[in-house]
C-alpha atoms as a PDB file:
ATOM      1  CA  UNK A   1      96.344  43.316 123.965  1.00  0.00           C
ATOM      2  CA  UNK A   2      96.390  46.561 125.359  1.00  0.00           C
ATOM      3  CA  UNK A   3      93.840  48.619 126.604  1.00  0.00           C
ATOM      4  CA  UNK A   4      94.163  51.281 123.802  1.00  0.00           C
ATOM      5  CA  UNK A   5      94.393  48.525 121.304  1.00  0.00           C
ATOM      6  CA  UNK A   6      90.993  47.046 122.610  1.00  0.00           C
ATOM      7  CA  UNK A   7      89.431  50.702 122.366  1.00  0.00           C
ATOM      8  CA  UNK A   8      90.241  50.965 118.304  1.00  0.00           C
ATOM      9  CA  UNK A   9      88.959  47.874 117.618  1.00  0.00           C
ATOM     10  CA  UNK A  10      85.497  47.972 119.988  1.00  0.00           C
ATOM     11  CA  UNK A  11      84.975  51.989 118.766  1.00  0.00           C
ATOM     12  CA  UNK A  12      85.055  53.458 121.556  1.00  0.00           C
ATOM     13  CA  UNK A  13      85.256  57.472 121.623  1.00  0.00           C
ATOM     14  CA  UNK A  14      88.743  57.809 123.962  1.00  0.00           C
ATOM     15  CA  UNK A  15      91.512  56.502 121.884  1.00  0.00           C
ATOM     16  CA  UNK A  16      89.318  57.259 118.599  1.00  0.00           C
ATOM     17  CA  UNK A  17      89.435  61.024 120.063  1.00  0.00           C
ATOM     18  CA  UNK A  18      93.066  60.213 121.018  1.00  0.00           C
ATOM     19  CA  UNK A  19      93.916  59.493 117.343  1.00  0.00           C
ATOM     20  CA  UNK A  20      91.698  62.657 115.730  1.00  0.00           C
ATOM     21  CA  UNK A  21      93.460  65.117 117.992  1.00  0.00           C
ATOM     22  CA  UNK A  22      96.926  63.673 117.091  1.00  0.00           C
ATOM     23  CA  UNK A  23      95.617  64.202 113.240  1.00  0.00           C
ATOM     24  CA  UNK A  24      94.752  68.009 113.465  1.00  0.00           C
ATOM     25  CA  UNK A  25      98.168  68.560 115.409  1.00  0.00           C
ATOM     26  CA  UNK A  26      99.512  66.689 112.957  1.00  0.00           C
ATOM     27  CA  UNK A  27      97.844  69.073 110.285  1.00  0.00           C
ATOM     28  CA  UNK A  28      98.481  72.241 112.510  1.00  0.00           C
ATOM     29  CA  UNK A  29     102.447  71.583 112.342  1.00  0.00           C
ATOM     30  CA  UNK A  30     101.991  70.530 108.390  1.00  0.00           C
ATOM     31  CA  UNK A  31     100.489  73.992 108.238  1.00  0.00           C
ATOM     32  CA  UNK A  32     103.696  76.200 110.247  1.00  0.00           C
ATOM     33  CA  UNK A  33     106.232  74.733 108.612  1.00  0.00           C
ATOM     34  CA  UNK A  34     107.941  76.128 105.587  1.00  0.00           C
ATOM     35  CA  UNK A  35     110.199  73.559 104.632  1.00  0.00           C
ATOM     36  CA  UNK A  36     108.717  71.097 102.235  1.00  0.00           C
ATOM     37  CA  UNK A  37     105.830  72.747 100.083  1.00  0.00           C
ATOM     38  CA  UNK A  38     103.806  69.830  99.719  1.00  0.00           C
ATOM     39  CA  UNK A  39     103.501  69.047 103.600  1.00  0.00           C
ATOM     40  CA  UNK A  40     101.658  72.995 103.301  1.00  0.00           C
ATOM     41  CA  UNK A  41      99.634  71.449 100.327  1.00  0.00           C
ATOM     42  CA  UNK A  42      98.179  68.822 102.663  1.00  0.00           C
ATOM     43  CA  UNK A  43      98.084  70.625 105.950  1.00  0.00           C
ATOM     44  CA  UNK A  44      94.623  72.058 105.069  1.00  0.00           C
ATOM     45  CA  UNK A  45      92.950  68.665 103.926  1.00  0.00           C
ATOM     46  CA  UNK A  46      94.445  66.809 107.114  1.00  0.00           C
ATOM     47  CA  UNK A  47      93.299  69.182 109.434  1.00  0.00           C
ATOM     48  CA  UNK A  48      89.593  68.856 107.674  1.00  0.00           C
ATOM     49  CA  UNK A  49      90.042  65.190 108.354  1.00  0.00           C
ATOM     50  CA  UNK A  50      90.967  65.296 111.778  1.00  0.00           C
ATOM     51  CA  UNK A  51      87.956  67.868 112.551  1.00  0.00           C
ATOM     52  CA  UNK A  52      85.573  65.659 110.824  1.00  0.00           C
ATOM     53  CA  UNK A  53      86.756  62.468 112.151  1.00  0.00           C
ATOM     54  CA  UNK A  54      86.333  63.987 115.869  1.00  0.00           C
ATOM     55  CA  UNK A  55      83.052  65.135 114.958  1.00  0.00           C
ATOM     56  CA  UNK A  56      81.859  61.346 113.930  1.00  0.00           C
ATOM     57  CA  UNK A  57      83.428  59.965 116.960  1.00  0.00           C
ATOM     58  CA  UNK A  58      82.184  61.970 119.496  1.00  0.00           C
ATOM     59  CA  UNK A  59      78.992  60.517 118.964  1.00  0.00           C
ATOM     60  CA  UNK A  60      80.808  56.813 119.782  1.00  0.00           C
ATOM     61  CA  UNK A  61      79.796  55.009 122.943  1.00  0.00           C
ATOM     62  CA  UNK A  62      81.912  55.435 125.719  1.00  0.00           C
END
């Protein structure tokens, strides 16, 4: 298994932080787009999830 793979299953805060970061530029791009109106509708909440999820895992061990 790979190393990343090990660090999502153990908790630990890199590839947790790895996956938070990718959610709130996930949201961010949701946000700037003006394509599909219910990507916009979501951009908001998935950016909220990606801050909050950061927040919780920066407290993980290392």
């Amino acid at each position: 298994m790979s190393g990343f793979i090990k660090g999502i299953i153990g908790l630990r805060r890199g590839p947790w932080e790895i996956v938070a970061s990718i959610l709130i530029a996930v949201g961010v791009v949701m946000l700037m787009q003006s394509y599909f109106m219910w990507l916009y509708t979501y951009s908001f909440i998935t950016i909220l999830i990606g801050t909050v999820m950061f927040l919780v895992v920066s407290h993980f061990a290392e």
